[in-house]
N, C-alpha and C. Protein backbone atom coordinates (compact mmCIF):
# COMPACT_ATOMS: atom_id res chain seq x y z
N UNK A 1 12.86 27.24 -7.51
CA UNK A 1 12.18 26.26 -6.69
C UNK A 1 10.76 26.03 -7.18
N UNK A 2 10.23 27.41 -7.83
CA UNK A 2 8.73 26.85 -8.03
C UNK A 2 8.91 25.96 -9.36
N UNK A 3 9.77 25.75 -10.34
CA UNK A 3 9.74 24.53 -11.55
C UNK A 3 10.22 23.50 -10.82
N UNK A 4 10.77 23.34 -9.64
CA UNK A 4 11.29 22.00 -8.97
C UNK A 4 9.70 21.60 -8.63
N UNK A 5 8.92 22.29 -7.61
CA UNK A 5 7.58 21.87 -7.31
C UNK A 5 6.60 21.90 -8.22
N UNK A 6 6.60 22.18 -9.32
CA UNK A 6 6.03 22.18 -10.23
C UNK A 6 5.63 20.42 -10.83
N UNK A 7 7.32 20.76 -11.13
CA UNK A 7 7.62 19.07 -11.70
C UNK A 7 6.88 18.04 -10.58
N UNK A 8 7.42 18.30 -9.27
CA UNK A 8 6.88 17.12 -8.30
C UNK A 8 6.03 17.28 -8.25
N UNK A 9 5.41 18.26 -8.37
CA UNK A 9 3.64 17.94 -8.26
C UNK A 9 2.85 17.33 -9.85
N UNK A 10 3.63 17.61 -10.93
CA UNK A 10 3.53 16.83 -12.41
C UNK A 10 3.45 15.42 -12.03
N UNK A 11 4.39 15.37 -11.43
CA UNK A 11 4.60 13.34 -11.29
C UNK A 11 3.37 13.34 -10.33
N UNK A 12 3.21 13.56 -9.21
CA UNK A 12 2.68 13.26 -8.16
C UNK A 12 1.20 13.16 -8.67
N UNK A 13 1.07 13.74 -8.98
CA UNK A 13 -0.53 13.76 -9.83
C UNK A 13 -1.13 13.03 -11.38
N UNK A 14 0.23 12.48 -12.13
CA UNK A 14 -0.44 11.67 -13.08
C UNK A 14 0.44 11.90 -14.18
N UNK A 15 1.32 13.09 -13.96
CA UNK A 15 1.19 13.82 -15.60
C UNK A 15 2.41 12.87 -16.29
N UNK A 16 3.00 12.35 -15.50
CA UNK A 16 4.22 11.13 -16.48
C UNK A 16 2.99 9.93 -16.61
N UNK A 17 3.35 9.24 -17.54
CA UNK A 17 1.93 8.24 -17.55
C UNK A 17 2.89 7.13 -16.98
N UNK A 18 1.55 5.63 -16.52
CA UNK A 18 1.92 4.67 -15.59
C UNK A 18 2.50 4.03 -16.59
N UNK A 19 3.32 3.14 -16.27
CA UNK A 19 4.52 2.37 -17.04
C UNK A 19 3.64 1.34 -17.31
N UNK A 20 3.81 0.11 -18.57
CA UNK A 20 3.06 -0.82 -18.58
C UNK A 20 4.23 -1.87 -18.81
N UNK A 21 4.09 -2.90 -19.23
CA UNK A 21 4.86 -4.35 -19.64
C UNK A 21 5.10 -4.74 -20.55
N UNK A 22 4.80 -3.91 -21.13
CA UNK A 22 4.87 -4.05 -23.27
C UNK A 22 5.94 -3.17 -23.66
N UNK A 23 7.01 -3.76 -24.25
CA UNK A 23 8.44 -3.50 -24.44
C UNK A 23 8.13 -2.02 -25.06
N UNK A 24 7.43 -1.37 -26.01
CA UNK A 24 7.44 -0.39 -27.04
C UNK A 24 6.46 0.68 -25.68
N UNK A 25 5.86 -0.21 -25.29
CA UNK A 25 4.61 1.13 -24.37
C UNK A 25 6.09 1.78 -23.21
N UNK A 26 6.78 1.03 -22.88
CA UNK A 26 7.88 1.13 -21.73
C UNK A 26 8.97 2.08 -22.79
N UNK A 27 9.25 2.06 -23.64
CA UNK A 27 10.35 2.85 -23.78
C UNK A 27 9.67 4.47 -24.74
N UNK A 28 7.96 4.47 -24.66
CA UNK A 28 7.70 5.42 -24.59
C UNK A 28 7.30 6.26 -23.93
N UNK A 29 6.98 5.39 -22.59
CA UNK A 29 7.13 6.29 -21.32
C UNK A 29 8.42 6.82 -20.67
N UNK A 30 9.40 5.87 -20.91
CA UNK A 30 10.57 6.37 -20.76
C UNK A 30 11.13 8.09 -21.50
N UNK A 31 10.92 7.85 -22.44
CA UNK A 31 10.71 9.16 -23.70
C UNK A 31 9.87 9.76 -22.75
N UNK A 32 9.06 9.41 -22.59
CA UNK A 32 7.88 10.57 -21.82
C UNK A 32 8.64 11.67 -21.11
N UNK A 33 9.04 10.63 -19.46
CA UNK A 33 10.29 11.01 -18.26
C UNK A 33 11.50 11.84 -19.37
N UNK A 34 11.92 11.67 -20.20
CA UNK A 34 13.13 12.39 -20.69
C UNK A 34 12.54 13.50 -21.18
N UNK A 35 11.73 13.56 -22.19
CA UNK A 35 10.72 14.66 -22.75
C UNK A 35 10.56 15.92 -21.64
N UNK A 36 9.66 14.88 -20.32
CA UNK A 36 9.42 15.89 -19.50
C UNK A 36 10.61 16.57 -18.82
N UNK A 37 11.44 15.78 -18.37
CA UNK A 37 12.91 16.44 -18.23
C UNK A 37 13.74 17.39 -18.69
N UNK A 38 13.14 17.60 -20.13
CA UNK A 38 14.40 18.02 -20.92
C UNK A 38 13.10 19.53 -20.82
N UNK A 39 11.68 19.46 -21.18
CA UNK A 39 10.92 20.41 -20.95
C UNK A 39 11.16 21.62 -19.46
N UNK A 40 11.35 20.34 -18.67
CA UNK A 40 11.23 21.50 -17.44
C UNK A 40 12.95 22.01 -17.07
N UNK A 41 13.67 21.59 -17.68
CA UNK A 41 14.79 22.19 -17.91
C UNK A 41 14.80 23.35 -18.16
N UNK A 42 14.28 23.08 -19.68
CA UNK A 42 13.97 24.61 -20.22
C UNK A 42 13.25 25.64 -19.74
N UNK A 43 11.97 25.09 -19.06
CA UNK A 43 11.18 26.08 -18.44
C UNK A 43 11.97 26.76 -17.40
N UNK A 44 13.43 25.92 -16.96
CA UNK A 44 13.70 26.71 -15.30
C UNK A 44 14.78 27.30 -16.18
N UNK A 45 15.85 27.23 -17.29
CA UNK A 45 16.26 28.22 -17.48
C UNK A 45 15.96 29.33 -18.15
N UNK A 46 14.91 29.14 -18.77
CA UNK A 46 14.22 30.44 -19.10
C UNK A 46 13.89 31.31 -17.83
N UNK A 47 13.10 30.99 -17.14
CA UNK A 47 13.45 31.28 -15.56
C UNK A 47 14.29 32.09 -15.26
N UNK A 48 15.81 31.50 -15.39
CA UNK A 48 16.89 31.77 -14.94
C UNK A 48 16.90 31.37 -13.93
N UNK A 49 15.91 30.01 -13.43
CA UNK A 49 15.94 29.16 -11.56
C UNK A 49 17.48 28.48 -11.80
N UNK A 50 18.11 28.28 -12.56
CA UNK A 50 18.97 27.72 -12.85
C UNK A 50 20.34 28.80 -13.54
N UNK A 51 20.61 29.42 -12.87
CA UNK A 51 21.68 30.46 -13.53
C UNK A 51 23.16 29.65 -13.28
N UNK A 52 23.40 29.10 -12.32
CA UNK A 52 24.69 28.64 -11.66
C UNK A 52 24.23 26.67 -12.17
N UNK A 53 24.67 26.70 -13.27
CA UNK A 53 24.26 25.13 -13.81
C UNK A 53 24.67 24.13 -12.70
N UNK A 54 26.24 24.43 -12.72
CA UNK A 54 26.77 23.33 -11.93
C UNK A 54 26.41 22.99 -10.61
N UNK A 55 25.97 24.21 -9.98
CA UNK A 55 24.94 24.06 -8.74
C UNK A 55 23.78 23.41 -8.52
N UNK A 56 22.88 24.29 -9.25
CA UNK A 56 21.55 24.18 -9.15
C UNK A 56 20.70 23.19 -9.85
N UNK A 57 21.33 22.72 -10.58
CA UNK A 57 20.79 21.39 -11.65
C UNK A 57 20.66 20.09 -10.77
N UNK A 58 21.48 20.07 -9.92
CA UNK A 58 21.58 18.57 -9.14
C UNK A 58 19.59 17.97 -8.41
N UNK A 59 18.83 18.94 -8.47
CA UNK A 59 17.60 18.93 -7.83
C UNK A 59 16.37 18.39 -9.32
N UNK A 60 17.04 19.08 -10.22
CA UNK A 60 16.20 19.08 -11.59
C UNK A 60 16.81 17.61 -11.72
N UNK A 61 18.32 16.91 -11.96
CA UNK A 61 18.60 15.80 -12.54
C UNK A 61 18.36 14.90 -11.42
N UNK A 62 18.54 15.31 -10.31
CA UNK A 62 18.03 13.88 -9.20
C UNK A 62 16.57 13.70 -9.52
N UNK A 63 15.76 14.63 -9.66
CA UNK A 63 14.36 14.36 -9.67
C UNK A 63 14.17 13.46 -11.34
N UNK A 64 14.97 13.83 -12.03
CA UNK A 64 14.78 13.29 -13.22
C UNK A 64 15.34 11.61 -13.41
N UNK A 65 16.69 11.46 -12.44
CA UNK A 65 17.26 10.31 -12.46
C UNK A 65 16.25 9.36 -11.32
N UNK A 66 15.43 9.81 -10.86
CA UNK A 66 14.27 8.88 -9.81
C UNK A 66 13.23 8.52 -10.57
N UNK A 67 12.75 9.65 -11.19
CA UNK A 67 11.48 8.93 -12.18
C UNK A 67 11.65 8.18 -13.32
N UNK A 68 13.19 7.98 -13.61
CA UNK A 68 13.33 7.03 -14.40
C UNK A 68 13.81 5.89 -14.18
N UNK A 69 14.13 5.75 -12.56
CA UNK A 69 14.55 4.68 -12.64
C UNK A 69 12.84 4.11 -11.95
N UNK A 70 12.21 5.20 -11.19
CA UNK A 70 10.61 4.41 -11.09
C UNK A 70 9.65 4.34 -11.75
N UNK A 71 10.35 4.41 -13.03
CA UNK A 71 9.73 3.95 -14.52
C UNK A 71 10.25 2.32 -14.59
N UNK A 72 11.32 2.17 -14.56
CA UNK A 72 12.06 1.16 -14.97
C UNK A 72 11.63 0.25 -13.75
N UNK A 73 11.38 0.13 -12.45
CA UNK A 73 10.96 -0.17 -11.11
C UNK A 73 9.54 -0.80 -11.38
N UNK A 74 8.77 0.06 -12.09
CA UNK A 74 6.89 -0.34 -13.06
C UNK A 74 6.76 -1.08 -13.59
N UNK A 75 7.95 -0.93 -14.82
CA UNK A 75 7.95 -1.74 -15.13
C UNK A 75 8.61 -3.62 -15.19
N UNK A 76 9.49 -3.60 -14.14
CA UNK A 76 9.80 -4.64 -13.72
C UNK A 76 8.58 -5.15 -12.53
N UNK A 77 7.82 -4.45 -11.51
CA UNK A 77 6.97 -4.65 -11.35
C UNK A 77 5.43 -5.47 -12.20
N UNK A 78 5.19 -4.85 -13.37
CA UNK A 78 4.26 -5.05 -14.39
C UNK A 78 4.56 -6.46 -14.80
N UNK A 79 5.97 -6.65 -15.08
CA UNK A 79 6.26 -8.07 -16.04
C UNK A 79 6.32 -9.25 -15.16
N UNK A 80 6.70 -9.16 -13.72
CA UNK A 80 6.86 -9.64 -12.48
C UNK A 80 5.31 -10.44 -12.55
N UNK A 81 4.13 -9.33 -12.50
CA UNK A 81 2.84 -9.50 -12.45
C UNK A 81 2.25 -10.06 -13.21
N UNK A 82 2.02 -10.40 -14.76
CA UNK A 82 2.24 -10.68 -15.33
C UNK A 82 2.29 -12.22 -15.71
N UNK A 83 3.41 -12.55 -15.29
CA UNK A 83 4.18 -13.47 -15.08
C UNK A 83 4.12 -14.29 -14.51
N UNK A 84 3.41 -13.84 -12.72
CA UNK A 84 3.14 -14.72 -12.40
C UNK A 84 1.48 -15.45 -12.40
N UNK A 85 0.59 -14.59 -13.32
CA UNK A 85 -0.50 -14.45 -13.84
C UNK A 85 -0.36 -15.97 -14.53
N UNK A 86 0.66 -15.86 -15.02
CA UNK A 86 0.62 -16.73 -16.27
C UNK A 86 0.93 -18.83 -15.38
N UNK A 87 2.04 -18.27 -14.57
CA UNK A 87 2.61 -19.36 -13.94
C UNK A 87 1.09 -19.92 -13.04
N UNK A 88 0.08 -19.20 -12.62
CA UNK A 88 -0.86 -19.33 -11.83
C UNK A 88 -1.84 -19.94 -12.80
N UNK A 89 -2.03 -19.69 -13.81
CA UNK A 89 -2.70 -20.43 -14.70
C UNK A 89 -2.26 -21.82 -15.56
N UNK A 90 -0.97 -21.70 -15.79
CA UNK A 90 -0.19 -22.62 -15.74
C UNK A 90 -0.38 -23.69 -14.71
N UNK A 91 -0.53 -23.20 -13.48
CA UNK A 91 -0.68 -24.26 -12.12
C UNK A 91 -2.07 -25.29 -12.57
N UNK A 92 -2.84 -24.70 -12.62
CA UNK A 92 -4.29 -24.79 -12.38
C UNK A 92 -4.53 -25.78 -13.68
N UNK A 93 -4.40 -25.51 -14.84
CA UNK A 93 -4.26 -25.68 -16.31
C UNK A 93 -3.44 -27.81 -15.60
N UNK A 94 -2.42 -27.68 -15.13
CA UNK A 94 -1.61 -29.03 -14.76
C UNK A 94 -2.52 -29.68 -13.47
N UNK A 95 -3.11 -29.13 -12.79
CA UNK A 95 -3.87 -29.68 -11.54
C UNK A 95 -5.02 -30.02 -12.60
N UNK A 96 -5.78 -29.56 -13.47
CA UNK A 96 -7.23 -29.82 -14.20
C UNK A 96 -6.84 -30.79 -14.58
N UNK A 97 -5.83 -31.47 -15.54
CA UNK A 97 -5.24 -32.20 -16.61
C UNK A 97 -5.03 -33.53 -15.51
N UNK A 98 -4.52 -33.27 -14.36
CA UNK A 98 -4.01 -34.59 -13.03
C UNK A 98 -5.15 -34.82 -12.52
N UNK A 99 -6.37 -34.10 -12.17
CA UNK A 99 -7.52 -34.60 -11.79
C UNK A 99 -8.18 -35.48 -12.81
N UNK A 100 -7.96 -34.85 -14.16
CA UNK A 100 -8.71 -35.30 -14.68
C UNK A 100 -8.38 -37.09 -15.49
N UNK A 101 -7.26 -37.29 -15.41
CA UNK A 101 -6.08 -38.33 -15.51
C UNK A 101 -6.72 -39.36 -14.33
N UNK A 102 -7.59 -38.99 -13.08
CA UNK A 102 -7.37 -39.41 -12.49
C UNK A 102 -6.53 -39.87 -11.06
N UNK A 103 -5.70 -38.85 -11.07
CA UNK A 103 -4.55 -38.45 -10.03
C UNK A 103 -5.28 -37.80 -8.88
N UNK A 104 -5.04 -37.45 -7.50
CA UNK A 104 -5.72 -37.22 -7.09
C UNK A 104 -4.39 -36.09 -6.22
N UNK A 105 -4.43 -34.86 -6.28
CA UNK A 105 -3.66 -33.73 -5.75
C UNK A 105 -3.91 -33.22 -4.75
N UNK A 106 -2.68 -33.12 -3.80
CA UNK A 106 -2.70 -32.55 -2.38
C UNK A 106 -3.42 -30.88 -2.50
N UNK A 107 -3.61 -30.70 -1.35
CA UNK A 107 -4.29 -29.25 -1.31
C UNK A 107 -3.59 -28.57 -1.67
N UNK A 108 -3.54 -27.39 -2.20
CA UNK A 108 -3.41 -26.62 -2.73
C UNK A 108 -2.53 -25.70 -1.49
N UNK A 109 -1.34 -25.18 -1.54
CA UNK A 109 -0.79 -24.29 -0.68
C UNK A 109 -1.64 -23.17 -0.19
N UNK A 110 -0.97 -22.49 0.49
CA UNK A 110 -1.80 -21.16 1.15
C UNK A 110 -1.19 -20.20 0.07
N UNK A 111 -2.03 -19.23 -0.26
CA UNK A 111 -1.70 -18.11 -1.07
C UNK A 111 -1.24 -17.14 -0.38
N UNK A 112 -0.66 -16.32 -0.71
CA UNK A 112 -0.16 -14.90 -0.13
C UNK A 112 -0.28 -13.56 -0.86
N UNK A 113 -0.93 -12.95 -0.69
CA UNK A 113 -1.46 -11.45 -1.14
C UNK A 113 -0.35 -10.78 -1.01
């Protein structure tokens, strides 16, 4: 149990790094999550926290199958963001171009945080 809290307190505090939106930075954090996985594996059977595999592993691989999929979660988050960074400038970029044409554009919607 203490390499199970170990690990959660690893994540909880920083030690997997934050996922970003850049295809190569994302599948080396991914590596990261597996790295660290495959590390604290080892640390718990050296241990011997893990003597009965088929048992006791389900806590080590759930914790391992969550941070990778809230790797993968970051980064669909990140590109999401991103994205719509871009579409928002995009907006603005077509409203400058219609004012400036001469067009004259309804207000602007309400934003949402």
């Amino acid at each position: 149990m203490y390499c199970l809290f170990t690990t959660i307190c690893s994540i909880k505090s920083g030690f997997l790094p934050v996922m970003d939106s850049n295809l190569q930075e994302s599948k080396n954090n991914q590596t990261a999550v597996e790295d660290t996985y495959q590390q604290m594996r080892k640390l718990c059977e050296n241990y011997k926290l893990f003597a009965k595999m088929d048992n006791d592993s389900n806590d080590l691989d759930e914790l391992y199958s969550t941070s990778l999929n809230l790797s993968y979660i970051r980064d669909d988050y990140e590109t999401i963001k991103h994205e719509l960074s871009v579409i928002k400038a995009n907006r603005q970029i077509a409203r400058d171009a219609l004012l400036a044409a001469g067009f004259q554009c309804p207000d602007d919607p309400p934003t949402y945080s």
